[in-house]
Protein backbone atom coordinates (compact mmCIF):
# COMPACT_ATOMS: atom_id res chain seq x y z
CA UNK A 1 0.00 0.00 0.00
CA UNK A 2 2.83 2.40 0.82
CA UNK A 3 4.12 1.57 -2.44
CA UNK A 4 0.93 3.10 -4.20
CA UNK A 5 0.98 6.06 -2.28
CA UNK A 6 4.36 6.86 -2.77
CA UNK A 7 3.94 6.50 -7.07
CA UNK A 8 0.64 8.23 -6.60
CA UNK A 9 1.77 11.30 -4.85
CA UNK A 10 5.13 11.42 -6.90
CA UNK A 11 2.48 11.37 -9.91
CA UNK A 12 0.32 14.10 -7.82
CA UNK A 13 4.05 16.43 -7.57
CA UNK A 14 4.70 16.19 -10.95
CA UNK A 15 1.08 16.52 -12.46
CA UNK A 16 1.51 20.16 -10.10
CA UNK A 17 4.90 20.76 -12.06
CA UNK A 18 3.15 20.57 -15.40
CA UNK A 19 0.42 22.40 -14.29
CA UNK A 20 1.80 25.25 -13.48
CA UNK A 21 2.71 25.77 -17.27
CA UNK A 22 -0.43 23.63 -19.04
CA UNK A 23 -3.84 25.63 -17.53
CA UNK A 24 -5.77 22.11 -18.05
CA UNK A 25 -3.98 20.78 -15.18
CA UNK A 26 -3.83 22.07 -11.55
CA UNK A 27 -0.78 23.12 -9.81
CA UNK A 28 0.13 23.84 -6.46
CA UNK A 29 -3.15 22.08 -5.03
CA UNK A 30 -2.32 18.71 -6.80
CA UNK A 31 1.10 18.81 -5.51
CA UNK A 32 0.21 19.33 -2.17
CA UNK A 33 -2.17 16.25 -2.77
CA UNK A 34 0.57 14.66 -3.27
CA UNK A 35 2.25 15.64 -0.09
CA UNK A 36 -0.86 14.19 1.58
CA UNK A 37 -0.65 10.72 0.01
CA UNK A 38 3.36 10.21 1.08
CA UNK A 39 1.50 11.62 5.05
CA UNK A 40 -1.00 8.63 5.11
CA UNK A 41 2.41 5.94 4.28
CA UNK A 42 3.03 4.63 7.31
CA UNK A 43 6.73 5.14 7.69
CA UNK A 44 6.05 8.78 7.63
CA UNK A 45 6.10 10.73 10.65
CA UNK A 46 2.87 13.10 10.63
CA UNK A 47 3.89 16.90 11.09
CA UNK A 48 0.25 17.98 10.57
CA UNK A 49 2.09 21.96 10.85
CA UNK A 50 3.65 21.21 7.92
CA UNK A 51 1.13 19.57 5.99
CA UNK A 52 -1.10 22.99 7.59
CA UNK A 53 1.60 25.03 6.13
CA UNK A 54 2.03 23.58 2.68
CA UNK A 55 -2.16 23.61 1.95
CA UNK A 56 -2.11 27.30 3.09
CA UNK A 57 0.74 28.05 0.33
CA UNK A 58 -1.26 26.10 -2.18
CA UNK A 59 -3.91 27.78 -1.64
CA UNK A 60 -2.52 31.59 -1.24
CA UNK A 61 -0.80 29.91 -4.98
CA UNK A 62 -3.96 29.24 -6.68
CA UNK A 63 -5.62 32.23 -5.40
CA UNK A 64 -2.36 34.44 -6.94
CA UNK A 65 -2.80 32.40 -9.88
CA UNK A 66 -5.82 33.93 -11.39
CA UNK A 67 -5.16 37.56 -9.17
CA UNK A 68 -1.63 38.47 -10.83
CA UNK A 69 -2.63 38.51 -14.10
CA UNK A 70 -5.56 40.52 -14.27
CA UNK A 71 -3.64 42.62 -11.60
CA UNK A 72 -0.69 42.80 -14.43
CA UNK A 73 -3.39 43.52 -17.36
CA UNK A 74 -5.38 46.16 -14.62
CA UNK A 75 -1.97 47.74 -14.19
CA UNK A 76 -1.34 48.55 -17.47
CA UNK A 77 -4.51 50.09 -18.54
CA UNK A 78 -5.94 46.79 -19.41
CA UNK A 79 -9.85 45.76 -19.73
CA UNK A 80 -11.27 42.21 -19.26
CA UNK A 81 -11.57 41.55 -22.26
CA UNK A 82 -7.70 41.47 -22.02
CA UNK A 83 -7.75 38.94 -19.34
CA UNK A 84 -10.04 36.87 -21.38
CA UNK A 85 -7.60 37.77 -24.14
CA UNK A 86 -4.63 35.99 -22.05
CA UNK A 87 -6.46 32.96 -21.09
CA UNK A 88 -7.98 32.11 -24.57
CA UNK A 89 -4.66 32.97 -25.83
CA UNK A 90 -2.63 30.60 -23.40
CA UNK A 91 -4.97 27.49 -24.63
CA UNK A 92 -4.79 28.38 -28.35
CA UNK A 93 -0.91 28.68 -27.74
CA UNK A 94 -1.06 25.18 -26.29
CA UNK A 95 -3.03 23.53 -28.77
CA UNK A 96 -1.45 25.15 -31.94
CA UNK A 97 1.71 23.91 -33.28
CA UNK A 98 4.18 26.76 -33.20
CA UNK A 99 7.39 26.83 -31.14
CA UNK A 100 6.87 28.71 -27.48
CA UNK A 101 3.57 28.72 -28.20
CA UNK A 102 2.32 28.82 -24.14
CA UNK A 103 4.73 32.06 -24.18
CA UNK A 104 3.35 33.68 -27.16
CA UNK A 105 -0.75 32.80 -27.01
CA UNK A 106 -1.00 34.93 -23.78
CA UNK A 107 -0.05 37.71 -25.43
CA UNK A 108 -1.32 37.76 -28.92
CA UNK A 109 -4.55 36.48 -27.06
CA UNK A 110 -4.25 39.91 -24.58
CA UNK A 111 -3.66 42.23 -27.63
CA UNK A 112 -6.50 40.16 -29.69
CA UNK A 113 -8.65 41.26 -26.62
CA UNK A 114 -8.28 44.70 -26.37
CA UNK A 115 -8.48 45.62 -29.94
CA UNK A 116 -11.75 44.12 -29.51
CA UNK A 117 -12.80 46.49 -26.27
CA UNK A 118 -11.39 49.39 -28.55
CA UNK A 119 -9.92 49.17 -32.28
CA UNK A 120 -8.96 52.69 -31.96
CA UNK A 121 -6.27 52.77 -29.67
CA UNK A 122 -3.14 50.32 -30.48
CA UNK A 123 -0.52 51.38 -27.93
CA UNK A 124 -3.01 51.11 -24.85
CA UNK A 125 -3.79 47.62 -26.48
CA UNK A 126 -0.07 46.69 -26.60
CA UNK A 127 0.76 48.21 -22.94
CA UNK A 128 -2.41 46.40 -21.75
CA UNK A 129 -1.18 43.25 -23.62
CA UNK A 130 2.69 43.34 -22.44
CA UNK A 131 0.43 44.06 -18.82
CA UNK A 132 -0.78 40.60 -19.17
CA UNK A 133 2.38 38.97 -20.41
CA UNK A 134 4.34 39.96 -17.81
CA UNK A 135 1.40 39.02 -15.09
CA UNK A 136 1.04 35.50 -16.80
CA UNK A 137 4.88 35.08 -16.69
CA UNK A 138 5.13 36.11 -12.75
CA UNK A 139 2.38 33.83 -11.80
CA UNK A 140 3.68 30.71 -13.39
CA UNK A 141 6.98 31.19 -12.25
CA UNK A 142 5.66 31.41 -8.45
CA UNK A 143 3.90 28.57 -9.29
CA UNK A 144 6.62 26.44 -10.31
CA UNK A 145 9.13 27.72 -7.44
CA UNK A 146 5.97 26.44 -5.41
CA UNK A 147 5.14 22.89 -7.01
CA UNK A 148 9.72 22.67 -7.28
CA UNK A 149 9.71 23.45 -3.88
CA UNK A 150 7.02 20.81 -2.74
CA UNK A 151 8.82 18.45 -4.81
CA UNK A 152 11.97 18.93 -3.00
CA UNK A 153 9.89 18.27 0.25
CA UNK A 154 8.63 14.99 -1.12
CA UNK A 155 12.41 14.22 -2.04
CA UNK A 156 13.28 14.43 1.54
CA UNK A 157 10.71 13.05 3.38
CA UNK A 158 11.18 10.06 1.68
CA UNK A 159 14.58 9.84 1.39
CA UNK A 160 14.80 10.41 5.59
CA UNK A 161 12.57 7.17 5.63
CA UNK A 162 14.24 5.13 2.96
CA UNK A 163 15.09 2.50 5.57
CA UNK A 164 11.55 1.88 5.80
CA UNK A 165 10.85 1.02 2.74
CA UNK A 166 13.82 -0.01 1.04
């Protein structure tokens, strides 16, 4: 049984990895799932603080993950129809097959967005659009320090109980 949590909540860490790039997947909640699956092996000490701890990072993560970007997009004179822009943009970028696509669909998506809200002005639609870039790149970068950083957790908790298992 310990055996199927441990694979499971490695699977849970690095589903949280991916996720903080592929918006299908989530990120820092799935990896702390998987923190919660190596808790219930039984050669794991408990430290329910930590465990407290980690689910109050994932979810202060995945509340940042939808506030920085349409904070970023706000910022620089942007409308919602930017930050529906960026989002529709990230899973085109995804799906179509161009190089850096995930980079690039955020922002074409943004500037897509506000040219819609207003056709007239093309520099507020660019600054709103580099807005949104720049919000999309700061929240999945804290989300991958924070799905990297439960993944280094996982790495030590079970390699302080190898003896256990191994």
């Amino acid at each position: 049984m310990e055996y199927f949590l441990l694979i499971g909540g490695f699977i849970c860490i690095i589903g949280g990895i991916l996720g903080s790039f592929l918006p299908v997947l989530p990120d820092a909640p799935l990896s702390w799932i998987g923190l919660l699956l190596l808790y219930f092996c039984d050669g794991i000490e408990t430290e329910y603080w930590l465990l407290g701890i980690t689910l109050l990072i994932a979810i202060v993560a995945g509340i940042l993950d939808y506030v920085i970007p349409a904070k970023g997009t706000k910022r620089f004179g942007g409308s919602s129809y930017g930050i529906w822009g960026t989002n529709i943009g990230l899973i085109v970028g995804l799906i179509a097959p161009i190089p850096f696509g995930f980079i690039i669909g955020p922002f074409v998506g943004a500037f897509v967005g506000e040219i819609i809200y207003d056709s007239k002005d093309h520099k507020r639609a660019l600054k709103a659009a580099t807005g949104s870039f720049i919000g999309f790149l700061a929240s999945t970068f804290m989300k991958f320090v924070v799905c990297m950083a439960f993944l280094g957790l996982f790495l030590y908790k079970v390699w302080e109980f190898r003896d256990v298992w191994f």
